[in-house]
C-alpha atoms as a PDB file:
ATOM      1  CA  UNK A   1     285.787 -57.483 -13.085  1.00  0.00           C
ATOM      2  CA  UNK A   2     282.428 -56.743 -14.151  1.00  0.00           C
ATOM      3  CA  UNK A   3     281.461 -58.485 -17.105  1.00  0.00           C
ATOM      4  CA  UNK A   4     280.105 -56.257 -20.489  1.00  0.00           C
ATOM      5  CA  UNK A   5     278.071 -57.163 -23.199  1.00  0.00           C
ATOM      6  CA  UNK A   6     281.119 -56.651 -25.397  1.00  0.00           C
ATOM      7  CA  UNK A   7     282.481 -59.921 -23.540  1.00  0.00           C
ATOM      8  CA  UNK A   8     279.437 -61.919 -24.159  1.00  0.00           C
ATOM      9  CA  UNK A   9     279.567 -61.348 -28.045  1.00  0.00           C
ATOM     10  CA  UNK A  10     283.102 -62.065 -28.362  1.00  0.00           C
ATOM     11  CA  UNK A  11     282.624 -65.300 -26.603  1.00  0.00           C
ATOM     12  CA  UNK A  12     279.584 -66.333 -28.768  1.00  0.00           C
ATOM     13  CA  UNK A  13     281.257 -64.952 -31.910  1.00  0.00           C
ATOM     14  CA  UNK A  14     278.729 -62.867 -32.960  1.00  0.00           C
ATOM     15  CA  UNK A  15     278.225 -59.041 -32.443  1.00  0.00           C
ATOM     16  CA  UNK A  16     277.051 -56.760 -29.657  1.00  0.00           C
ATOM     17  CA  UNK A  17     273.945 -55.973 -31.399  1.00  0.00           C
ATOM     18  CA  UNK A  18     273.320 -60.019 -31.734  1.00  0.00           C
ATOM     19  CA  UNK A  19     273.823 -60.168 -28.388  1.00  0.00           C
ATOM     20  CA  UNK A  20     271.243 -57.261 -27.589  1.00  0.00           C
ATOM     21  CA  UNK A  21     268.506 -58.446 -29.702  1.00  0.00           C
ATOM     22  CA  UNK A  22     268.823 -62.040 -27.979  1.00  0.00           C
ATOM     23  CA  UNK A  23     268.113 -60.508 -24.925  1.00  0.00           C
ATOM     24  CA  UNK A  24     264.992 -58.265 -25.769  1.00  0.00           C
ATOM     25  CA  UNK A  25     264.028 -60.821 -27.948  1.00  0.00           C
ATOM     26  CA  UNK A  26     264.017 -58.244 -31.299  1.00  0.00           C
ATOM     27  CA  UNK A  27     263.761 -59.420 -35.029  1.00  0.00           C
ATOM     28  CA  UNK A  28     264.838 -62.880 -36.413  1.00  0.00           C
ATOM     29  CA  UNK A  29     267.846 -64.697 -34.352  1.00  0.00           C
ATOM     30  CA  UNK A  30     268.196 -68.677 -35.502  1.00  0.00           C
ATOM     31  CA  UNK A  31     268.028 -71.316 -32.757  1.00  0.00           C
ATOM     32  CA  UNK A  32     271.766 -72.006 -32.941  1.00  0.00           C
ATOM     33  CA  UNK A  33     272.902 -68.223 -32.600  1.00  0.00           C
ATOM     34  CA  UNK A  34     270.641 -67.600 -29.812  1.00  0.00           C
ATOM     35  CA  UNK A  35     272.070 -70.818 -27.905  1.00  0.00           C
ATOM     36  CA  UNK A  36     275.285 -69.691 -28.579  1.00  0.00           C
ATOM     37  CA  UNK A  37     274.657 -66.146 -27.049  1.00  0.00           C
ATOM     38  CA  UNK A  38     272.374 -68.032 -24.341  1.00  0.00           C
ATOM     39  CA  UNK A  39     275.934 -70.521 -23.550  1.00  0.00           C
ATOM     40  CA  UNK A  40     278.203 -67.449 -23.226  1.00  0.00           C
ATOM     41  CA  UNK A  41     275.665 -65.544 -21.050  1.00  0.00           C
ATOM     42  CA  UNK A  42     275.917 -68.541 -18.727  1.00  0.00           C
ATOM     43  CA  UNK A  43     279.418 -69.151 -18.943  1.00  0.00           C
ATOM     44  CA  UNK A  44     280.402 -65.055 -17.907  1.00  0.00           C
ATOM     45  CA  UNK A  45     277.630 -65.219 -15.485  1.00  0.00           C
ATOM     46  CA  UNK A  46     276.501 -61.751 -17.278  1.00  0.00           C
ATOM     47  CA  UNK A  47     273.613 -59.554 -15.800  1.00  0.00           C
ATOM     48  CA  UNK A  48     272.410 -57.233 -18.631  1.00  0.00           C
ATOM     49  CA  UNK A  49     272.101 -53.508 -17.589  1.00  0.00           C
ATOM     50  CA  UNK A  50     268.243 -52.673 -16.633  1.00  0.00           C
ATOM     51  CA  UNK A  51     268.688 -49.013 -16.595  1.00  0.00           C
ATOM     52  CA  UNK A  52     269.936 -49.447 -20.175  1.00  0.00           C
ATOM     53  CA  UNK A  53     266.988 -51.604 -21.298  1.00  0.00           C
ATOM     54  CA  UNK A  54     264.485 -49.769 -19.736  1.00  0.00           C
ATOM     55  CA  UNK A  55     265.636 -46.957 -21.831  1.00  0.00           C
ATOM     56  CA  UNK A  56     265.037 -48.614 -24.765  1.00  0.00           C
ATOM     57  CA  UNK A  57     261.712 -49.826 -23.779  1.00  0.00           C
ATOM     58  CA  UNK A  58     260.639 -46.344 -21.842  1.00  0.00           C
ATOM     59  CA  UNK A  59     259.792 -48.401 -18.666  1.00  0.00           C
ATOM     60  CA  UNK A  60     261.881 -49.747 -15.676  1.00  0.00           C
ATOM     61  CA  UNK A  61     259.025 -51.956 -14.262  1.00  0.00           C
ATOM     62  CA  UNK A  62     259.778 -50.525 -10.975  1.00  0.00           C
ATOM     63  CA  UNK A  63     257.119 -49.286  -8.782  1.00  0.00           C
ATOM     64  CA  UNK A  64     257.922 -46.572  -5.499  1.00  0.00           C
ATOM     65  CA  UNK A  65     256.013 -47.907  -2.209  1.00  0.00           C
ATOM     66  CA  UNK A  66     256.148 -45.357   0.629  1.00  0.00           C
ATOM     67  CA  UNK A  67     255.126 -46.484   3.904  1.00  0.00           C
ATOM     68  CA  UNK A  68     255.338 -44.200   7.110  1.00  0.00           C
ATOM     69  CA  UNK A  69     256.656 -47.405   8.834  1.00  0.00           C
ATOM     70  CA  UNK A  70     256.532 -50.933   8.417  1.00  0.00           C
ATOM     71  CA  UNK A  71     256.686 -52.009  12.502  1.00  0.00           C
ATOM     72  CA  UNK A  72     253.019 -50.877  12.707  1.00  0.00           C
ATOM     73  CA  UNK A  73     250.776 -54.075  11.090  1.00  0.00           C
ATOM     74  CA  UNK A  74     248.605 -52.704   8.728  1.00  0.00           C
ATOM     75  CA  UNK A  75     251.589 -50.985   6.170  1.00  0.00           C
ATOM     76  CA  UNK A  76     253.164 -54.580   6.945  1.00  0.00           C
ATOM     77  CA  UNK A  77     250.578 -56.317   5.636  1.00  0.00           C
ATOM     78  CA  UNK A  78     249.523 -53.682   3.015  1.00  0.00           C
ATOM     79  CA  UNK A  79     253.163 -53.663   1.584  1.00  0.00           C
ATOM     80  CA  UNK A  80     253.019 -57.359   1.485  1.00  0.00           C
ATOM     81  CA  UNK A  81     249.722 -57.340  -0.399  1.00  0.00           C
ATOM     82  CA  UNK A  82     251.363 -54.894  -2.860  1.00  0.00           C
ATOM     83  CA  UNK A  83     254.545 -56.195  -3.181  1.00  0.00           C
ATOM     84  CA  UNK A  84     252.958 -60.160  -4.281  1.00  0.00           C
ATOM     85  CA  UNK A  85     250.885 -58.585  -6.517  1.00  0.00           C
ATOM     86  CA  UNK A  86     253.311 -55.890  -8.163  1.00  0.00           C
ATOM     87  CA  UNK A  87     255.536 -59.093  -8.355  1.00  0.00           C
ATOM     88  CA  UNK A  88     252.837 -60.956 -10.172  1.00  0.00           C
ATOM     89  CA  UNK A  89     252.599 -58.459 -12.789  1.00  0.00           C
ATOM     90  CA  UNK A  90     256.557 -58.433 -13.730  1.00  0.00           C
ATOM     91  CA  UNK A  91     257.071 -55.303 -11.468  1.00  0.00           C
ATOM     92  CA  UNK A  92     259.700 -55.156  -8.643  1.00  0.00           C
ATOM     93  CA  UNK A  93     259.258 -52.683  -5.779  1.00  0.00           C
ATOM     94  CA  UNK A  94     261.373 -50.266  -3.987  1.00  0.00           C
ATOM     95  CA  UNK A  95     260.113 -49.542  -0.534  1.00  0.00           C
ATOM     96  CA  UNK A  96     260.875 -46.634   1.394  1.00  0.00           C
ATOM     97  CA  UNK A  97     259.915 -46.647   5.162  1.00  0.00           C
ATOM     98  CA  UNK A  98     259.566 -42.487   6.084  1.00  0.00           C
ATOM     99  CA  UNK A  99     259.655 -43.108   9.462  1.00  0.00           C
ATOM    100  CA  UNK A 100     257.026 -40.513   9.246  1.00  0.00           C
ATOM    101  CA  UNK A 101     259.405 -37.244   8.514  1.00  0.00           C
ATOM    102  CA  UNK A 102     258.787 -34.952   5.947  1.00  0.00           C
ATOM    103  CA  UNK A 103     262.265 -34.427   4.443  1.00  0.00           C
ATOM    104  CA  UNK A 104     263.372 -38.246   4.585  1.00  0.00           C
ATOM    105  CA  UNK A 105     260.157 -38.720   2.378  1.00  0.00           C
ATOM    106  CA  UNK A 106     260.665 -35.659   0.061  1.00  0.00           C
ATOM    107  CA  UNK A 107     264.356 -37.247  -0.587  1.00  0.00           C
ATOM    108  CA  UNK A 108     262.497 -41.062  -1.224  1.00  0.00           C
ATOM    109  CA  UNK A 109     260.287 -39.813  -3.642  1.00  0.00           C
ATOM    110  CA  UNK A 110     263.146 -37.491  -5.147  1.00  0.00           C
ATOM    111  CA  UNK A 111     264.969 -40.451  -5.484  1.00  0.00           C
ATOM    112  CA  UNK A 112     262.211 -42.580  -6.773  1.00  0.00           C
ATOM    113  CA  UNK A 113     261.797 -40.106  -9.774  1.00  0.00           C
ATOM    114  CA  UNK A 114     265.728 -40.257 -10.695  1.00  0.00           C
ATOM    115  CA  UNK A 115     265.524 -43.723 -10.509  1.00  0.00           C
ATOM    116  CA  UNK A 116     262.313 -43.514 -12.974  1.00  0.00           C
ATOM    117  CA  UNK A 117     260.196 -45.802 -11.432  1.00  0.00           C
ATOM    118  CA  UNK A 118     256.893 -46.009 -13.577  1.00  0.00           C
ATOM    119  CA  UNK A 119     254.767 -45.371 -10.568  1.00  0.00           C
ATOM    120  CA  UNK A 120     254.361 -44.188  -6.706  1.00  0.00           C
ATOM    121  CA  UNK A 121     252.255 -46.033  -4.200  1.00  0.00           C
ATOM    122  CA  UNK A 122     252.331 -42.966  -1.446  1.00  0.00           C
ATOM    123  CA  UNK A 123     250.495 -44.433   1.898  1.00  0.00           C
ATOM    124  CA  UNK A 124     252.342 -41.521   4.397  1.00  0.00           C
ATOM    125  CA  UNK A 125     250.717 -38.453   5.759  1.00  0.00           C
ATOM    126  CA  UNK A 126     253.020 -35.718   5.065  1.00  0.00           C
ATOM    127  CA  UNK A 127     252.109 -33.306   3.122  1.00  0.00           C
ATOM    128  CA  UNK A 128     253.802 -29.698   0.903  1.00  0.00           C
ATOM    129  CA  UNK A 129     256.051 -32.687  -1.053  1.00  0.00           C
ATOM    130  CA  UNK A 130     256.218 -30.715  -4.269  1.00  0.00           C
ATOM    131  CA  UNK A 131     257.412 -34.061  -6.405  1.00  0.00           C
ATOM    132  CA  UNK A 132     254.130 -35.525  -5.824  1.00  0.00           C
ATOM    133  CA  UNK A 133     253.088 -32.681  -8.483  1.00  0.00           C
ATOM    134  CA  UNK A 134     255.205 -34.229 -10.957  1.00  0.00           C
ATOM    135  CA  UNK A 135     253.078 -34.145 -13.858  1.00  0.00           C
ATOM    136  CA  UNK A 136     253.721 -37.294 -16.057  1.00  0.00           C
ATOM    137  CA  UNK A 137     254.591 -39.558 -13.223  1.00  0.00           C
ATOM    138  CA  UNK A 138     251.449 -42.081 -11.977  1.00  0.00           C
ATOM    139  CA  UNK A 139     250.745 -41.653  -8.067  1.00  0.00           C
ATOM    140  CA  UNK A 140     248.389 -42.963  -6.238  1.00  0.00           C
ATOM    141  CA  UNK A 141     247.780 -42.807  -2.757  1.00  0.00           C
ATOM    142  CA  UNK A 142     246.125 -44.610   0.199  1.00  0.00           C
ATOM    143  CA  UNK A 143     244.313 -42.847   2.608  1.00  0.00           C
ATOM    144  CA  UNK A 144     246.028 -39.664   2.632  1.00  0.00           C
ATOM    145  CA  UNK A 145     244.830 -36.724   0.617  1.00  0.00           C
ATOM    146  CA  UNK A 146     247.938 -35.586  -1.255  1.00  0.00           C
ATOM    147  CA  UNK A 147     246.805 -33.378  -4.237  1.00  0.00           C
ATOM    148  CA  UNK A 148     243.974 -32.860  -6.201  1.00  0.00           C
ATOM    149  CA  UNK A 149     244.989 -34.455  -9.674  1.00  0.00           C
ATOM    150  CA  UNK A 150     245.935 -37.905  -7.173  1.00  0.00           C
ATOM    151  CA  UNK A 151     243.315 -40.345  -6.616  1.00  0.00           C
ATOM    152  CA  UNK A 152     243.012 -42.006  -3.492  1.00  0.00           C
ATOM    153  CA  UNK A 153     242.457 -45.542  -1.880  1.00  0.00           C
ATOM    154  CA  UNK A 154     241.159 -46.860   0.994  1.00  0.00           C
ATOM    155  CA  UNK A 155     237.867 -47.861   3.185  1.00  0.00           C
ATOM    156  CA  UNK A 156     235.118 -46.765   4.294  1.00  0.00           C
ATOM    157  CA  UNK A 157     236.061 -44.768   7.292  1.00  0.00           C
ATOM    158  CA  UNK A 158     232.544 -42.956   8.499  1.00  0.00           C
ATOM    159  CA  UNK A 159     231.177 -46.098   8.616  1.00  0.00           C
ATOM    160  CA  UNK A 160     233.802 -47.800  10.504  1.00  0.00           C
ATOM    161  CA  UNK A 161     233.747 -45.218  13.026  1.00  0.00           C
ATOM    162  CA  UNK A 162     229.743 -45.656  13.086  1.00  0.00           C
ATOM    163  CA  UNK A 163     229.716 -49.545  13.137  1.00  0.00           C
ATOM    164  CA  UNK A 164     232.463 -49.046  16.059  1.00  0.00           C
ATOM    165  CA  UNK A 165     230.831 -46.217  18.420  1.00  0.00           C
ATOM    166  CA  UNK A 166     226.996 -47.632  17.595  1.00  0.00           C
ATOM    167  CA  UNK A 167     228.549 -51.404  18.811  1.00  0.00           C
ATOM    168  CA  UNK A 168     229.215 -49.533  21.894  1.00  0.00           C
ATOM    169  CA  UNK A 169     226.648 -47.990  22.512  1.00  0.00           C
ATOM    170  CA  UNK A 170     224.694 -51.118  21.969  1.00  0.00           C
ATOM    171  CA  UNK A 171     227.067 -52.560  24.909  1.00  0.00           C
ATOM    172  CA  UNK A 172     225.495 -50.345  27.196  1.00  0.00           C
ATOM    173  CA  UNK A 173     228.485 -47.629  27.440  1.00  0.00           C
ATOM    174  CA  UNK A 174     227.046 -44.212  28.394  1.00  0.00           C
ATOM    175  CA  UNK A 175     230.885 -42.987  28.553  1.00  0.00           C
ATOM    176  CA  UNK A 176     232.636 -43.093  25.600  1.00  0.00           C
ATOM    177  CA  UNK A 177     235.905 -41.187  24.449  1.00  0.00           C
ATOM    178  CA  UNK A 178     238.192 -41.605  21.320  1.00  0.00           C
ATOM    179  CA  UNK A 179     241.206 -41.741  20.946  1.00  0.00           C
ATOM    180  CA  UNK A 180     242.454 -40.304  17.297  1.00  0.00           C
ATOM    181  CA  UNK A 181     245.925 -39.460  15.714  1.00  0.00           C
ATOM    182  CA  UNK A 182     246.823 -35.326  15.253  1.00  0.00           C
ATOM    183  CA  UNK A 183     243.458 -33.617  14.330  1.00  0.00           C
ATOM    184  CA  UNK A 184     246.095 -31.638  11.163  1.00  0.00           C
ATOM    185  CA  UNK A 185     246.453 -34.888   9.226  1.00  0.00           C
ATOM    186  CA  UNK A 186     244.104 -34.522   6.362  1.00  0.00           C
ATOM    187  CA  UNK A 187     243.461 -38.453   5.930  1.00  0.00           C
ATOM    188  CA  UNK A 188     240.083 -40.025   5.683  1.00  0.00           C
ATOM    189  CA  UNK A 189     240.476 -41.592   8.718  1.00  0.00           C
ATOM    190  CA  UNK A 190     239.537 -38.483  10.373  1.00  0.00           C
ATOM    191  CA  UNK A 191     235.913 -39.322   8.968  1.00  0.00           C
ATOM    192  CA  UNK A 192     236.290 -41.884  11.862  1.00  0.00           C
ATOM    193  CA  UNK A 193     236.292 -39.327  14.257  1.00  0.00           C
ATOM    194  CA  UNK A 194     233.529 -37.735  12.242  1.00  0.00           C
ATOM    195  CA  UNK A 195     231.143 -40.712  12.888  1.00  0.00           C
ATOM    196  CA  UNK A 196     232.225 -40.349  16.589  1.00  0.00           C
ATOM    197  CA  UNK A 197     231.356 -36.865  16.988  1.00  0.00           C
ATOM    198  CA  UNK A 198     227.756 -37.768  15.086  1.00  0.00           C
ATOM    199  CA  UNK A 199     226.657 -40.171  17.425  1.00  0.00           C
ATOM    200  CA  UNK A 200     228.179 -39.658  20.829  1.00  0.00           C
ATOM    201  CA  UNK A 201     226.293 -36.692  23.100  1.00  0.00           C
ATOM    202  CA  UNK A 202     229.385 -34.592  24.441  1.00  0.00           C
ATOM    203  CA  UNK A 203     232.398 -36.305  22.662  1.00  0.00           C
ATOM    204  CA  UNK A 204     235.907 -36.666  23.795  1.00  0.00           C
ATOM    205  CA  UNK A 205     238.454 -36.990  21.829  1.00  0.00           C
ATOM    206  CA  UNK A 206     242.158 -37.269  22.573  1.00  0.00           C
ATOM    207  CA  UNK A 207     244.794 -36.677  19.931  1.00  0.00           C
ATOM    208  CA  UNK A 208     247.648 -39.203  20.228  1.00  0.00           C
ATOM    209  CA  UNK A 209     251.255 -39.139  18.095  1.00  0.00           C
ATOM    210  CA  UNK A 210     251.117 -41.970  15.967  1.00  0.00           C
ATOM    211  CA  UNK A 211     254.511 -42.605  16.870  1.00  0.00           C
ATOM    212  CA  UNK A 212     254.449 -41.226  20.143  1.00  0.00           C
ATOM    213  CA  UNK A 213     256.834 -43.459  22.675  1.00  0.00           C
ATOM    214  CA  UNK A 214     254.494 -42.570  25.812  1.00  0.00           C
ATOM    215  CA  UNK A 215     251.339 -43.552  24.251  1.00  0.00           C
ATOM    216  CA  UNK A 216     250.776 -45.635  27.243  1.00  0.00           C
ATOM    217  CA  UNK A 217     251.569 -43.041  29.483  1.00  0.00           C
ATOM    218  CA  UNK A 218     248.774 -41.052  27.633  1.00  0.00           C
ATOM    219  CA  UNK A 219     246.402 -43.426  27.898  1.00  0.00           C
ATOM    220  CA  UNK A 220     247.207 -44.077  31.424  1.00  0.00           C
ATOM    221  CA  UNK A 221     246.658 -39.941  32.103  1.00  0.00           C
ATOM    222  CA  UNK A 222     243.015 -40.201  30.243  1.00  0.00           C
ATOM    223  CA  UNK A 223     241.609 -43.285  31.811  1.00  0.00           C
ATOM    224  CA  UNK A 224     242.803 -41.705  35.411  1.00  0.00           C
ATOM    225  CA  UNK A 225     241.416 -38.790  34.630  1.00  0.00           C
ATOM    226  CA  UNK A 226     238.247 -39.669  33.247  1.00  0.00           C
ATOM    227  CA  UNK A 227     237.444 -42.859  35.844  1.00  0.00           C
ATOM    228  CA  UNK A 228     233.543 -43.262  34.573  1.00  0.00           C
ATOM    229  CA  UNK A 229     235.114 -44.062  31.027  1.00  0.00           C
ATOM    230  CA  UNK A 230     233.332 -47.293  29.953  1.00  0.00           C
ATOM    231  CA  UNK A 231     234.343 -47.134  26.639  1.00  0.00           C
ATOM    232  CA  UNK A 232     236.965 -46.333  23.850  1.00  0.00           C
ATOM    233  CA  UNK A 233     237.155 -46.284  20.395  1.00  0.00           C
ATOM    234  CA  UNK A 234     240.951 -46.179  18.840  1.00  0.00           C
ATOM    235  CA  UNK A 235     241.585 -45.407  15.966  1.00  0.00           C
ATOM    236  CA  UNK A 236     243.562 -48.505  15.118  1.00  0.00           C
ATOM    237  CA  UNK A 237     244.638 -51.386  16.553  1.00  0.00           C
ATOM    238  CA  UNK A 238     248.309 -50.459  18.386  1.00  0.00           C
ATOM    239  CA  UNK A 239     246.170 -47.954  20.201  1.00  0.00           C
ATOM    240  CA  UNK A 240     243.596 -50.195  21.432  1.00  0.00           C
ATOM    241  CA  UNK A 241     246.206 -52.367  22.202  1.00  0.00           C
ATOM    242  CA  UNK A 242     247.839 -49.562  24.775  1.00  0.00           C
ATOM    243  CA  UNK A 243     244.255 -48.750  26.132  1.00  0.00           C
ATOM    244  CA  UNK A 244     243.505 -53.079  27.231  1.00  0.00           C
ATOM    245  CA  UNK A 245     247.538 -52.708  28.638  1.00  0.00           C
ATOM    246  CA  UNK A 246     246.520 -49.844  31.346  1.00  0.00           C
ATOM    247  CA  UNK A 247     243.292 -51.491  32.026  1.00  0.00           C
ATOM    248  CA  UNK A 248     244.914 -54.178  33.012  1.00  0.00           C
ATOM    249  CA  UNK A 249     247.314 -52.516  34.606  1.00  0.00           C
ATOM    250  CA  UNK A 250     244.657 -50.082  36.563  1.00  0.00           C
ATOM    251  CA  UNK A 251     242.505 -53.310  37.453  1.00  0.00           C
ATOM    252  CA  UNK A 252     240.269 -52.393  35.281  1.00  0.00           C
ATOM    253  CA  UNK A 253     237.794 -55.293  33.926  1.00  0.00           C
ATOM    254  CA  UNK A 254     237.523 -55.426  30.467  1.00  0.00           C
ATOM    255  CA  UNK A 255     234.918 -55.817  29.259  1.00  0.00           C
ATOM    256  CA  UNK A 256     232.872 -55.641  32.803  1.00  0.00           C
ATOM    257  CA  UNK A 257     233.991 -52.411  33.683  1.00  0.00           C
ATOM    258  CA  UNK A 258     235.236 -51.381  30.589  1.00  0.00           C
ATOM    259  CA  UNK A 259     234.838 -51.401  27.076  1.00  0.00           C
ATOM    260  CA  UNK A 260     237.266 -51.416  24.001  1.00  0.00           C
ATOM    261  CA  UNK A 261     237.105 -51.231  19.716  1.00  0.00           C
ATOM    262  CA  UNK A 262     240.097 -50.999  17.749  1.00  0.00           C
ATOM    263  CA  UNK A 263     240.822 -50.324  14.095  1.00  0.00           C
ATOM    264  CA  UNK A 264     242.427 -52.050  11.458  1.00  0.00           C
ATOM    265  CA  UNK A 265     241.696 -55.656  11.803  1.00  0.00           C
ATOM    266  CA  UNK A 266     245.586 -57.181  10.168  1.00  0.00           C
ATOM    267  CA  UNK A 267     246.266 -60.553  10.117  1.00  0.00           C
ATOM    268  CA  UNK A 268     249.153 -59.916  12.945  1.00  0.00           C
ATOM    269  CA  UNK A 269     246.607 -58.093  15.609  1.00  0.00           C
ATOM    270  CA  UNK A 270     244.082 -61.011  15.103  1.00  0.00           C
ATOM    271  CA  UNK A 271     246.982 -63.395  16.101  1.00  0.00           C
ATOM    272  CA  UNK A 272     248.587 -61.711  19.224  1.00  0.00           C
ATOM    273  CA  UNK A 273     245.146 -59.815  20.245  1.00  0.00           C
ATOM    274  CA  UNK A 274     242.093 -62.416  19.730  1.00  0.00           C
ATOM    275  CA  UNK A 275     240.058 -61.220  22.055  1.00  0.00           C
ATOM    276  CA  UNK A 276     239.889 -57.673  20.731  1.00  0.00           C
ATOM    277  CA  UNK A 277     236.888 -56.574  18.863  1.00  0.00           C
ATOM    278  CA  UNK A 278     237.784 -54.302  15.984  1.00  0.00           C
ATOM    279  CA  UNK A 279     237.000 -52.798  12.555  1.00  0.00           C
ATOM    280  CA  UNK A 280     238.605 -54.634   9.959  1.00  0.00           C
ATOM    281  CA  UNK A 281     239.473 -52.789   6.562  1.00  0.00           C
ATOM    282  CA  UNK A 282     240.463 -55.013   3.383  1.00  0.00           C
ATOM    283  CA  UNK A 283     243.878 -54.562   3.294  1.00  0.00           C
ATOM    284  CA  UNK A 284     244.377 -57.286   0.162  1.00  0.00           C
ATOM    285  CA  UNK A 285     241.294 -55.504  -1.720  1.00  0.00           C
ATOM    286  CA  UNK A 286     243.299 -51.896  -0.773  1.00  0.00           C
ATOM    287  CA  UNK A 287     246.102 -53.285  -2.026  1.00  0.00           C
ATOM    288  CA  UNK A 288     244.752 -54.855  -5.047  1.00  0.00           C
ATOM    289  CA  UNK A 289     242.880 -51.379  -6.012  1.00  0.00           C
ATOM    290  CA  UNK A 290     245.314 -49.422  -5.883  1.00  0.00           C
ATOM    291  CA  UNK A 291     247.615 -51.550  -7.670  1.00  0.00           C
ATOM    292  CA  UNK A 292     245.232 -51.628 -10.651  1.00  0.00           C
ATOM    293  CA  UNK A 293     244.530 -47.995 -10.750  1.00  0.00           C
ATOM    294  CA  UNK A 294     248.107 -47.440 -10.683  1.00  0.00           C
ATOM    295  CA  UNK A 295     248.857 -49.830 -14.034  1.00  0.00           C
ATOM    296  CA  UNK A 296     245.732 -48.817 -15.418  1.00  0.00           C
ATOM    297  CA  UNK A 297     247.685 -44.887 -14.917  1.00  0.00           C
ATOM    298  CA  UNK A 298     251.330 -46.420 -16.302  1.00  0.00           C
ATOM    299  CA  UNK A 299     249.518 -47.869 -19.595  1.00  0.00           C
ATOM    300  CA  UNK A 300     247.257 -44.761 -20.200  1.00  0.00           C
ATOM    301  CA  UNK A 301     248.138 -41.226 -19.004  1.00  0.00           C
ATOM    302  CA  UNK A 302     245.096 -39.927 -19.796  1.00  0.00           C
ATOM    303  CA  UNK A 303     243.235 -42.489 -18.158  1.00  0.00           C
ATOM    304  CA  UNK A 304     240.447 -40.929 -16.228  1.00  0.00           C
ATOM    305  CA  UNK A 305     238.342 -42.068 -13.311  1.00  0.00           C
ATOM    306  CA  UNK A 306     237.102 -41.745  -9.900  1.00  0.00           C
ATOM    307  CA  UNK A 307     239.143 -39.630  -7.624  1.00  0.00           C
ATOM    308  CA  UNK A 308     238.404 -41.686  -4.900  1.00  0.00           C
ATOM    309  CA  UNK A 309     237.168 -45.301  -4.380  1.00  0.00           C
ATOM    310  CA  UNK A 310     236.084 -46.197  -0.958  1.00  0.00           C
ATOM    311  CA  UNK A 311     235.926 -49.739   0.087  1.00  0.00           C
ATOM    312  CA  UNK A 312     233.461 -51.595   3.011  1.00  0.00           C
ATOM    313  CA  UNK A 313     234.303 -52.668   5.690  1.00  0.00           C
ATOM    314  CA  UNK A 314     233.043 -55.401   8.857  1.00  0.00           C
ATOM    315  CA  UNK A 315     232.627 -55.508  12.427  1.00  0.00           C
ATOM    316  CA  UNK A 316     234.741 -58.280  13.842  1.00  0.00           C
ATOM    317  CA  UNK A 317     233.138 -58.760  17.868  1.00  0.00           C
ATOM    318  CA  UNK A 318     235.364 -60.352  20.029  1.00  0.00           C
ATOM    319  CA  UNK A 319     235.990 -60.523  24.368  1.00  0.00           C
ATOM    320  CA  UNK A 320     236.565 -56.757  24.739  1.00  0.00           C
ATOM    321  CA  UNK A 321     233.033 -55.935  23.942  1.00  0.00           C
END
């Protein structure tokens, strides 16, 4: 039997409102009342009510995370970023994983807002989710574009792409395609593909399903078709990961014959893929960012600032270049 508050004051001796002030520490309680509440709390094992409390103090400290999946690395490591530093700050997390589909997410965030969380961390790619225009609830988002009043996170994709498609060109590659995620998705990270299409004479680019089961397949289709290929820029690491699988599977040398730059630069693809060169974004200082903004949102409303903050990124040159 779930144990009330009513039980806790009857054990202490004292009343339910002696009880509740103990435990939002409110007005003058003597040392010996409070251990007595404190001893009975023990004793019942009682858990106060949050969703009561947080009435009372107009804040759940709960903060929505929405992740399009967690098995690819970088939302891994970005949700653990924002999850240690949330926890830091006294705030718990509730993380939904889309899976990438528009009406599981529209039913997370749905359910996010009944649950009042003070605060949405949105890092999907969906977009027409009309409780994202929820007008007194702080979102912010990470590289995704998701309204106009929502400011927006992430690094410095134009120059990523440049760094990556000048590094090969500075290899010697004279044939260089890219592989991209749907050309819809309005995401910054299509400023990747921008820097591609700037610097490359007669670009390629290939549009790939993020979550596409026959990636390989795909890749396997390009490289076959396009033999004098001699050098690829993904845009991210799972991808680049796929292209150095069918080279190897194709006999092709890498990096003799060909060439390969991935995107993302996690903790995870740096352990299990060494040897691949990549861009690598600063998923803690992401994380940290938009953590801030988002508390700097919770304590002021009408907190203004810039709609988007774009953060640098490096070159990391390994054995695939």
């Amino acid at each position: 039997m779930k144990v009330k508050l009513e039980d806790v004051a009857k054990a202490a001796g004292v009343s339910p409102t002696t009880v509740s002030r103990v435990l939002n520490n409110r007005g003058y309680i003597s040392e010996q009342t409070k251990e007595k509440v404190e001893n009975a709390i023990k004793e019942l094992n009682y858990y106060p009510n949050d969703v009561a409390r947080s009435l009372f103090k107009k804040r759940t400290n709960f903060i929505g995370l929405i992740v399009p999946t967690v098995s690819n690395p970088f939302f891994g490591e970005l949700s653990l970023y924002i999850e240690n530093i949330c926890s830091s700050l006294g705030y718990k997390i509730i993380l939904c994983n889309s899976s990438g589909q528009l009406e599981k997410e529209k039913a997370y965030s749905t359910m996010l807002i009944r649950h009042q969380v003070d605060g949405i961390i949105v890092c999907s790619y969906n977009r027409g989710i009309d409780t994202y225009k929820y007008p007194k609830l702080p979102i912010v988002a990470i590289d995704h574009y998701l309204a106009p009043t929502i400011p927006v996170v992430g690094s410095d994709n134009y120059m990523g792409g440049k760094m990556a498609v000048q590094h090969l060109i500075d290899r010697g590659c004279r044939s260089i395609i890219h592989i991209n995620g749907p050309l819809e998705l309005e995401t910054p990270a299509q400023y990747r593909r921008k820097a591609y299409e700037d610097l490359v004479d007669n670009p390629s680019t290939y549009e790939l399903q993020f979550d596409d089961e026959d990636i390989v397949l795909a890749i396997r289709k390009i490289l076959v078709e396009r033999p004098e290929t001699d050098g690829i820029f993904a845009s991210d690491d799972i991808m680049a990961a796929a292209c150095l699988q069918v080279a190897r599977e194709l006999n092709i040398q890498v990096p003799e014959q060909l060439k390969v730059v991935g995107y993302d630069g996690t903790k995870t693809t740096r352990s299990l893929l060494p040897q691949l060169t990549t861009i690598q974004q600063p998923i803690e200082e992401i994380a940290k960012t938009a953590v801030k903004k988002l508390m700097d949102m919770i304590d002021n409303s009408e907190l203004s600032g810039p709609y988007e903050t774009t953060l640098p990124v490096q070159l990391l040159i390994n054995e695939t270049t």
